[in-house]
N, C-alpha and C. Protein backbone atom coordinates (compact mmCIF):
# COMPACT_ATOMS: atom_id res chain seq x y z
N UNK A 1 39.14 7.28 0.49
CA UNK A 1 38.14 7.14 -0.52
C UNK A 1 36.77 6.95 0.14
N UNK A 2 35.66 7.75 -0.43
CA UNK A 2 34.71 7.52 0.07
C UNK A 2 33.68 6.32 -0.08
N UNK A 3 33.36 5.71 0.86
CA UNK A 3 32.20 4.35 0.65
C UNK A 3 30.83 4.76 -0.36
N UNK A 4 31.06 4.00 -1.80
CA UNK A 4 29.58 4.32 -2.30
C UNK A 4 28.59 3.54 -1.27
N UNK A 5 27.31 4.25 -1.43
CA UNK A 5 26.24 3.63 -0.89
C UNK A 5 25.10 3.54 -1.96
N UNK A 6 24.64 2.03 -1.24
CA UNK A 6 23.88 1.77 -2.48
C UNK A 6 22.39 2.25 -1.77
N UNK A 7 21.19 2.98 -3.51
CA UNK A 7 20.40 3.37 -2.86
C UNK A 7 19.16 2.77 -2.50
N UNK A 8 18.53 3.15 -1.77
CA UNK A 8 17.55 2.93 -0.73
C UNK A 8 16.35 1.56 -1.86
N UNK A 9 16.49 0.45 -1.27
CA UNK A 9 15.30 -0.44 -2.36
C UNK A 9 14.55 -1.15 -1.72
N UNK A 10 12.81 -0.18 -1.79
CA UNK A 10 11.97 -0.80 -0.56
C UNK A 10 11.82 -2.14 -0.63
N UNK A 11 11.72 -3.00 -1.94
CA UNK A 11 11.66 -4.37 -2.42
C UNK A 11 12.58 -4.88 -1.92
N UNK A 12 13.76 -4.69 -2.06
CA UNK A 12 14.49 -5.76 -1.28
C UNK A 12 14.33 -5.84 0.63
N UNK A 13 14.12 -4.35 0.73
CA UNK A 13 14.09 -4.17 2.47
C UNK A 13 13.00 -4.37 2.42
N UNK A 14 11.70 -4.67 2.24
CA UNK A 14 10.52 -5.30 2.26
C UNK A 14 10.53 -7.28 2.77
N UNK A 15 11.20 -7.56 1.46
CA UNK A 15 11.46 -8.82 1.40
C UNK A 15 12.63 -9.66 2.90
N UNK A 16 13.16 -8.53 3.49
CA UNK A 16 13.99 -8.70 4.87
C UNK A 16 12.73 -8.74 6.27
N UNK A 17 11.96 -8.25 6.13
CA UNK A 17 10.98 -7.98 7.05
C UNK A 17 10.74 -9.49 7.71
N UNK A 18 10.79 -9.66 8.70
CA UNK A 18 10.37 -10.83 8.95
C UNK A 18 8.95 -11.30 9.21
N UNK A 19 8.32 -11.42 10.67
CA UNK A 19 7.40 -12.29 11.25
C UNK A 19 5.69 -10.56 10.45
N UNK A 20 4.85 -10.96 10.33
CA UNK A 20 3.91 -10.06 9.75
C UNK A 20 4.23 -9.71 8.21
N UNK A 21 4.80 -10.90 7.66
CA UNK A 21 4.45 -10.00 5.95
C UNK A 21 4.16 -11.25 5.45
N UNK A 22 3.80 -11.39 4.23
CA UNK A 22 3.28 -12.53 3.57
C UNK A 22 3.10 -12.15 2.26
N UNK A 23 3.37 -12.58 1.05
CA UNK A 23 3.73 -11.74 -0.06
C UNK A 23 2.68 -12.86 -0.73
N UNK A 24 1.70 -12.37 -1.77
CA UNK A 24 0.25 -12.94 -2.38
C UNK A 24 0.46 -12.38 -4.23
N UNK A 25 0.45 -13.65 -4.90
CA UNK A 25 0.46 -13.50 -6.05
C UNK A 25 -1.57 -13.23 -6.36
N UNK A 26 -1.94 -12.30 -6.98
CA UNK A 26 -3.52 -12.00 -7.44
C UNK A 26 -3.96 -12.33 -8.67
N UNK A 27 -4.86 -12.63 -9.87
CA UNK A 27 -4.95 -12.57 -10.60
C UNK A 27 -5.87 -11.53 -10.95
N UNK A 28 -5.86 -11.11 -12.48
CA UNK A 28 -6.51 -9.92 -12.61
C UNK A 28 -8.11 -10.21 -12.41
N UNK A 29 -8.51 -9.39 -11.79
CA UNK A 29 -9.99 -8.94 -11.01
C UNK A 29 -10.08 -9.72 -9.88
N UNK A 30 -8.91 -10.38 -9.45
CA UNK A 30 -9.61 -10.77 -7.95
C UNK A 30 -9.21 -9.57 -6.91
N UNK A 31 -9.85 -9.62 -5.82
CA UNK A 31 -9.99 -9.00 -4.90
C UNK A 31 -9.18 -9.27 -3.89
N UNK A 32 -8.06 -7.94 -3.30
CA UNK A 32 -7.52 -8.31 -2.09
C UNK A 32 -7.75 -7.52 -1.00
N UNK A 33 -8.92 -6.63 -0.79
CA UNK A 33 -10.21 -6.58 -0.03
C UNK A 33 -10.80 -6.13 -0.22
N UNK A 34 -12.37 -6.39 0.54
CA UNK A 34 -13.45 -5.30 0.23
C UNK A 34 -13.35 -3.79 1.24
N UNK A 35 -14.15 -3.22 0.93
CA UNK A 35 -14.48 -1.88 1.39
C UNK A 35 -15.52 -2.39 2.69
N UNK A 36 -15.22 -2.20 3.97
CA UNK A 36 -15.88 -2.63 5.16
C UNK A 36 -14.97 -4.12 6.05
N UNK A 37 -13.90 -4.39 4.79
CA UNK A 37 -12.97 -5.37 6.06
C UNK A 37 -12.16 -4.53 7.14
N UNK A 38 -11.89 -5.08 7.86
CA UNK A 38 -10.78 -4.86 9.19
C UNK A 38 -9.88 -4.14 8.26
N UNK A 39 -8.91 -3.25 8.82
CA UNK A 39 -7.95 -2.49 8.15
C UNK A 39 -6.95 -2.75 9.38
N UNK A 40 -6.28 -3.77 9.09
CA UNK A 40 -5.26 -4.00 9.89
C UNK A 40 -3.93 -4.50 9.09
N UNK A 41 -3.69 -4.11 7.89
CA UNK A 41 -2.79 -4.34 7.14
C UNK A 41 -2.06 -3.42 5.89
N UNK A 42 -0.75 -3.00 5.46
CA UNK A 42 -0.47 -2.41 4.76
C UNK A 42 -0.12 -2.69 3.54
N UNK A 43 -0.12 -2.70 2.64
CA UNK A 43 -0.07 -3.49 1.25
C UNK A 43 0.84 -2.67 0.13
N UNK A 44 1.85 -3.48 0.09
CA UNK A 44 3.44 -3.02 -1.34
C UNK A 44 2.55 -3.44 -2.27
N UNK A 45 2.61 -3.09 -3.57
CA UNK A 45 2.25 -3.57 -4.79
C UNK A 45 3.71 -3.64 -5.21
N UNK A 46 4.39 -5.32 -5.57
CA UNK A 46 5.08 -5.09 -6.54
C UNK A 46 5.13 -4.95 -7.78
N UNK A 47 4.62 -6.01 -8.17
CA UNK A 47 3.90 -5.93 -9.53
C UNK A 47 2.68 -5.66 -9.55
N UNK A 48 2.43 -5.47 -11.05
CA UNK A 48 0.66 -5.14 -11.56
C UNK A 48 -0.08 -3.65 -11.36
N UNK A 49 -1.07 -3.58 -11.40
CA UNK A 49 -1.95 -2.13 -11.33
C UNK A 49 -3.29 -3.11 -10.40
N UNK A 50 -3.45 -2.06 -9.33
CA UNK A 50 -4.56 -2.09 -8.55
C UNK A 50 -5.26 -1.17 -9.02
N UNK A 51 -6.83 -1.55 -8.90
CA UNK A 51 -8.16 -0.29 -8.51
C UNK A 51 -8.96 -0.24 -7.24
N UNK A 52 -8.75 1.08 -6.91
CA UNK A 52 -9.37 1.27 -5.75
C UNK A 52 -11.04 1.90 -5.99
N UNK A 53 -12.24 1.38 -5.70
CA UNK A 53 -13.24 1.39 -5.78
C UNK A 53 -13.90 1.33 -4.66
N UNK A 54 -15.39 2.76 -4.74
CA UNK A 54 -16.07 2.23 -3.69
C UNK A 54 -17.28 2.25 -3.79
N UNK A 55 -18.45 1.76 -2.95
CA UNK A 55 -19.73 1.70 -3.90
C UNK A 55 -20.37 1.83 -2.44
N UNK A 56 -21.38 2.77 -3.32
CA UNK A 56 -22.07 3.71 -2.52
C UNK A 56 -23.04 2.67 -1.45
N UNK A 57 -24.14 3.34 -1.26
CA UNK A 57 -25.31 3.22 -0.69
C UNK A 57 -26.37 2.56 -1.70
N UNK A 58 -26.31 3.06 -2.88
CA UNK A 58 -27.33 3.29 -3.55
C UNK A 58 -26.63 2.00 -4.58
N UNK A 59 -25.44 1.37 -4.41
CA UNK A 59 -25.25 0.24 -5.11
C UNK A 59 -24.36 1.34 -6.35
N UNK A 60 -23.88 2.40 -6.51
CA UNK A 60 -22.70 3.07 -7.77
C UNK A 60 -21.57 2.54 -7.54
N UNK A 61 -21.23 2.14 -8.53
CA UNK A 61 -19.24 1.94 -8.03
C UNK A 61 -18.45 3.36 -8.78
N UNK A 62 -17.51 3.95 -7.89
CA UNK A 62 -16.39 4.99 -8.26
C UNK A 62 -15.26 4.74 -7.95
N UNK A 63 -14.60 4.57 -9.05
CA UNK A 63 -12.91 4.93 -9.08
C UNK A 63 -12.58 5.77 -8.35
N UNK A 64 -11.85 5.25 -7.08
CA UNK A 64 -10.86 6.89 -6.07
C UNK A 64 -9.72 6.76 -6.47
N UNK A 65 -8.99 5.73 -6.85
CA UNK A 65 -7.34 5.85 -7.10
C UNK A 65 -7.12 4.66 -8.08
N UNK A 66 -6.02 4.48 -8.39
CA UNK A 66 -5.11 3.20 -9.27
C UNK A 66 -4.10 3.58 -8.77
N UNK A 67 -3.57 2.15 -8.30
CA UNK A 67 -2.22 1.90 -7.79
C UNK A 67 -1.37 1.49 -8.70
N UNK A 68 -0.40 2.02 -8.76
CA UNK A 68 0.66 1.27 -9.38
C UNK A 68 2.02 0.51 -9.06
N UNK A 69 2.78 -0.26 -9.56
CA UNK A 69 3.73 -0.73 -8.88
C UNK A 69 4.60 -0.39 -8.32
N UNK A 70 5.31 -0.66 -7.42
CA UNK A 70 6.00 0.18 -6.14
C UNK A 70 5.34 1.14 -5.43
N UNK A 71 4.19 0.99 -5.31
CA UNK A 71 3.73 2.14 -4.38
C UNK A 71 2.85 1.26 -3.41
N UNK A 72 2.66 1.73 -1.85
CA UNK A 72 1.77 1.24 -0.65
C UNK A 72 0.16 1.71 -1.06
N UNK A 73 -0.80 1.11 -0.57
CA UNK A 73 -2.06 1.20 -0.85
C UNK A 73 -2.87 0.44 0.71
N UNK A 74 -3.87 1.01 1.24
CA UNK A 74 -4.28 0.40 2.00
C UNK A 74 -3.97 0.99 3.72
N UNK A 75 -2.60 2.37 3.85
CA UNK A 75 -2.62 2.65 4.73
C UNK A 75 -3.42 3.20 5.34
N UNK A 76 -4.45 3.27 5.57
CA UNK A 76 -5.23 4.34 6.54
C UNK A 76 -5.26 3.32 7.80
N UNK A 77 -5.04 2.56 7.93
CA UNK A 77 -5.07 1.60 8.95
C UNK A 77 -4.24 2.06 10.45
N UNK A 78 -2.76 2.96 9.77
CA UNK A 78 -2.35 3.95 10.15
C UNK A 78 -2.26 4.97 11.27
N UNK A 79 -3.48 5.43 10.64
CA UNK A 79 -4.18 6.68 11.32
C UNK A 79 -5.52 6.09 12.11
N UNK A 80 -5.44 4.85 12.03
CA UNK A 80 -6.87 4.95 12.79
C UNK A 80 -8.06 4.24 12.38
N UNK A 81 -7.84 4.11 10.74
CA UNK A 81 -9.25 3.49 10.26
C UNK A 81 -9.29 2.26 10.52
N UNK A 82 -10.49 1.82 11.00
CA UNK A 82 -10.60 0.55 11.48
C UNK A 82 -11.15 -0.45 10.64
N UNK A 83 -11.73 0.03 9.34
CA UNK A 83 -12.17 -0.53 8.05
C UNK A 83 -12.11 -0.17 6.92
N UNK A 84 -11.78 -1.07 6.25
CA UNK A 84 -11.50 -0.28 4.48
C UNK A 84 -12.04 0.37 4.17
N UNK A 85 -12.19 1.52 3.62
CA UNK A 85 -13.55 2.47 3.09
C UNK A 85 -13.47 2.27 1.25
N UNK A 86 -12.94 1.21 0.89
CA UNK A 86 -12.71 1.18 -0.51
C UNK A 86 -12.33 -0.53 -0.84
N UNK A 87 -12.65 -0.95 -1.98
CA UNK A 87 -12.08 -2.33 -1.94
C UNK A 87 -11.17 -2.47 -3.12
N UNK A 88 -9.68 -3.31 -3.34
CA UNK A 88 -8.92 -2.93 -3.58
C UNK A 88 -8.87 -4.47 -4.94
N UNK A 89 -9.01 -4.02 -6.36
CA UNK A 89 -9.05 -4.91 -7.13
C UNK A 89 -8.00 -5.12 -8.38
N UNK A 90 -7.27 -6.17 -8.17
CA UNK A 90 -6.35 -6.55 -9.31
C UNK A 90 -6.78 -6.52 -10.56
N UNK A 91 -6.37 -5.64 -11.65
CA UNK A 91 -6.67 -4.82 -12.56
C UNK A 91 -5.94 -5.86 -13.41
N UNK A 92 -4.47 -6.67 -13.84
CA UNK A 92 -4.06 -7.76 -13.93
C UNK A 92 -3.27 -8.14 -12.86
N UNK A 93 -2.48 -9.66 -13.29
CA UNK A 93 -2.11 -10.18 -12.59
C UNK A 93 -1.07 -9.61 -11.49
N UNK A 94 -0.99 -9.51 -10.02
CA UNK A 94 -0.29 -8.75 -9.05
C UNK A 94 0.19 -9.41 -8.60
N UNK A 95 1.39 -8.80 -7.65
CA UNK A 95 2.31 -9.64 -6.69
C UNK A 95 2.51 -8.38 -5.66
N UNK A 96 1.89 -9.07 -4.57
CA UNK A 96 1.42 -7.87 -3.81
C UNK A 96 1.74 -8.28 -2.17
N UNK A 97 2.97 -7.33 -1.38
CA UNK A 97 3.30 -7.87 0.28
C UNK A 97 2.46 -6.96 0.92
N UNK A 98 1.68 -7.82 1.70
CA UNK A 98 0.75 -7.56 2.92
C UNK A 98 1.77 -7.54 4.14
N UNK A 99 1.93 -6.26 4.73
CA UNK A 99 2.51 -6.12 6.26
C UNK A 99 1.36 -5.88 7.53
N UNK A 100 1.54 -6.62 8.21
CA UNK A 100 0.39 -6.12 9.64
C UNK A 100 1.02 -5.03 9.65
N UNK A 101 -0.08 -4.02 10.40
CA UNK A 101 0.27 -3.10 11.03
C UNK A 101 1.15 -3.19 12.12
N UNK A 102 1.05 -4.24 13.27
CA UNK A 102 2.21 -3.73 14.34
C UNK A 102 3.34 -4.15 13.73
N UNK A 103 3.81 -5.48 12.74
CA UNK A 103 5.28 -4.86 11.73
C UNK A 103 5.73 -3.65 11.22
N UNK A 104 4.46 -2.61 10.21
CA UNK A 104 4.64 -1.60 9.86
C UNK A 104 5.42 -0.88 10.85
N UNK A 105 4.70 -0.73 11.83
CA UNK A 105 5.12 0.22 12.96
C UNK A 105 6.20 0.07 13.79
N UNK A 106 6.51 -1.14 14.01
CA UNK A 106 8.20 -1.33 14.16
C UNK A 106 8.75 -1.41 13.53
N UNK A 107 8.65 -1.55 12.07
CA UNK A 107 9.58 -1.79 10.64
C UNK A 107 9.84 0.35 10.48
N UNK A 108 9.51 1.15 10.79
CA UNK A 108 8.86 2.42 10.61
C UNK A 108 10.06 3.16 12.04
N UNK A 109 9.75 2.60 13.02
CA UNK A 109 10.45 2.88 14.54
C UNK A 109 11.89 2.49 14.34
N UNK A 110 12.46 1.50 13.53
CA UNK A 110 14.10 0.65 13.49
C UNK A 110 14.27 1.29 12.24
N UNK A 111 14.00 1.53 11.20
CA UNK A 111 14.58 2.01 9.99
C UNK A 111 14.13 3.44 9.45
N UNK A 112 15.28 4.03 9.48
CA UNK A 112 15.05 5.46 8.54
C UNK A 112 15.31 5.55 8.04
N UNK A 113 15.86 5.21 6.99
CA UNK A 113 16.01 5.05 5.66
C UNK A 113 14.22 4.41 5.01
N UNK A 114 13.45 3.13 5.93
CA UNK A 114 12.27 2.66 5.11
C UNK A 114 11.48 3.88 5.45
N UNK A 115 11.76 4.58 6.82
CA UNK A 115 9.94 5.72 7.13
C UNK A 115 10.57 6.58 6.47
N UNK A 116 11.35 7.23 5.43
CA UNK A 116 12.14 8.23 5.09
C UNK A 116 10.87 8.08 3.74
N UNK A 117 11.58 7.14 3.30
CA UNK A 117 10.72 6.74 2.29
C UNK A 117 9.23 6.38 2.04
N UNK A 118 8.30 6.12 3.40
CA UNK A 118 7.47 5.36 3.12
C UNK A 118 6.68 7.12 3.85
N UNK A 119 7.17 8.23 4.19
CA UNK A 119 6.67 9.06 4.71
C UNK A 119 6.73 10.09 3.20
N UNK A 120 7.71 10.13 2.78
CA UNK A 120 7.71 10.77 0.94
C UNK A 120 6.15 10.11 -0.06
N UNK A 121 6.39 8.77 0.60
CA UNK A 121 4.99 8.20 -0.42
C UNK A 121 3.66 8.89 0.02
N UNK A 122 4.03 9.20 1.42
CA UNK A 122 2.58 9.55 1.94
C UNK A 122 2.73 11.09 0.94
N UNK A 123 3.02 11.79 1.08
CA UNK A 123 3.31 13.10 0.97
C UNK A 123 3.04 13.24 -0.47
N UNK A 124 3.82 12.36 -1.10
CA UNK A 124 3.78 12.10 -2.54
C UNK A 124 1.90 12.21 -3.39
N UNK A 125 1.88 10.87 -2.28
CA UNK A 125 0.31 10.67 -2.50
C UNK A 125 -0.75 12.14 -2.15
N UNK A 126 -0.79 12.51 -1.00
CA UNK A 126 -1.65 13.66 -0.74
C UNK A 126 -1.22 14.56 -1.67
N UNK A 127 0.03 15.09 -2.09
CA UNK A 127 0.16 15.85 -3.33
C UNK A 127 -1.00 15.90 -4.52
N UNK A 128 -0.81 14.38 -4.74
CA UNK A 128 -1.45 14.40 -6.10
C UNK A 128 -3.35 14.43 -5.82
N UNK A 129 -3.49 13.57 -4.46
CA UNK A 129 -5.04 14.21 -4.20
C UNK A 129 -5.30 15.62 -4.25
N UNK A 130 -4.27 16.50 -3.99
CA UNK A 130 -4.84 17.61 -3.54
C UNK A 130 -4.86 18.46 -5.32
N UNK A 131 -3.71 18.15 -5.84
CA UNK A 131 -3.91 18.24 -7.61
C UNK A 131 -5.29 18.04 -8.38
N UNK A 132 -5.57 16.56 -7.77
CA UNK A 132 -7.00 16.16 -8.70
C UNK A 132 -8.14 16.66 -8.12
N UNK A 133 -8.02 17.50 -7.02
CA UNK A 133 -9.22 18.12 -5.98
C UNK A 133 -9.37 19.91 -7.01
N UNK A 134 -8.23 20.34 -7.57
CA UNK A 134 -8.05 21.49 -8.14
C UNK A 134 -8.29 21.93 -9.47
């Protein structure tokens, strides 16, 4: 007989992560960063709706994205960016795990089943930029 397997649940394998995560309850409109902090962290939304906002030069604020629950927000840290280019605001109340980056990246290196998944989100995501670009 074959072994069911149960499927893949970033929340619970999130919540296993050890030393670099720290899980932050938000209330709606506070801020869990601005646009120009350090980008040294990756951010689960479990609960709630995030807005991602950025404001110009000239003092405009623009909507680039809304996050929603179960999805990462905040990776460009990733690739390189060394500062937020957007600041990231609790729309209502959130429950939201912050991973450092060098966790990400060994949490990413030991599990394929989590980069399986957390590489679909990327993909997922540029999909739909490239939709709202069209």
């Amino acid at each position: 007989m074959a072994k069911e397997t149960k499927p893949f649940d970033p929340v619970e394998f999130i919540e296993r992560v050890g030393s670099g995560k720290t899980v932050t309850k938000y209330a709606k409109d506070q801020i869990v960063f601005n646009q120009g902090d350090a980008a040294d962290t990756i951010y689960y939304l479990q609960t709630g709706k995030i807005k991602m906002v950025v404001m110009s030069s000239q003092g405009k604020e623009a909507v680039v994205s809304m996050v929603d629950s179960a999805q990462f927000f905040g990776e460009g840290c990733m690739n390189g960016q060394r500062v937020r280019v957007a600041t990231a605001l609790a729309m209502e109340p959130c429950l939201v795990t912050a991973i450092s980056k060098t966790a990400m990246l060994a949490t990413l290196d030991a599990e394929p089943k989590f980069s399986q998944m957390f590489v679909t989100h990327l993909l997922t995501r540029n999909n739909r930029v490239e939709d709202d670009l069209i």
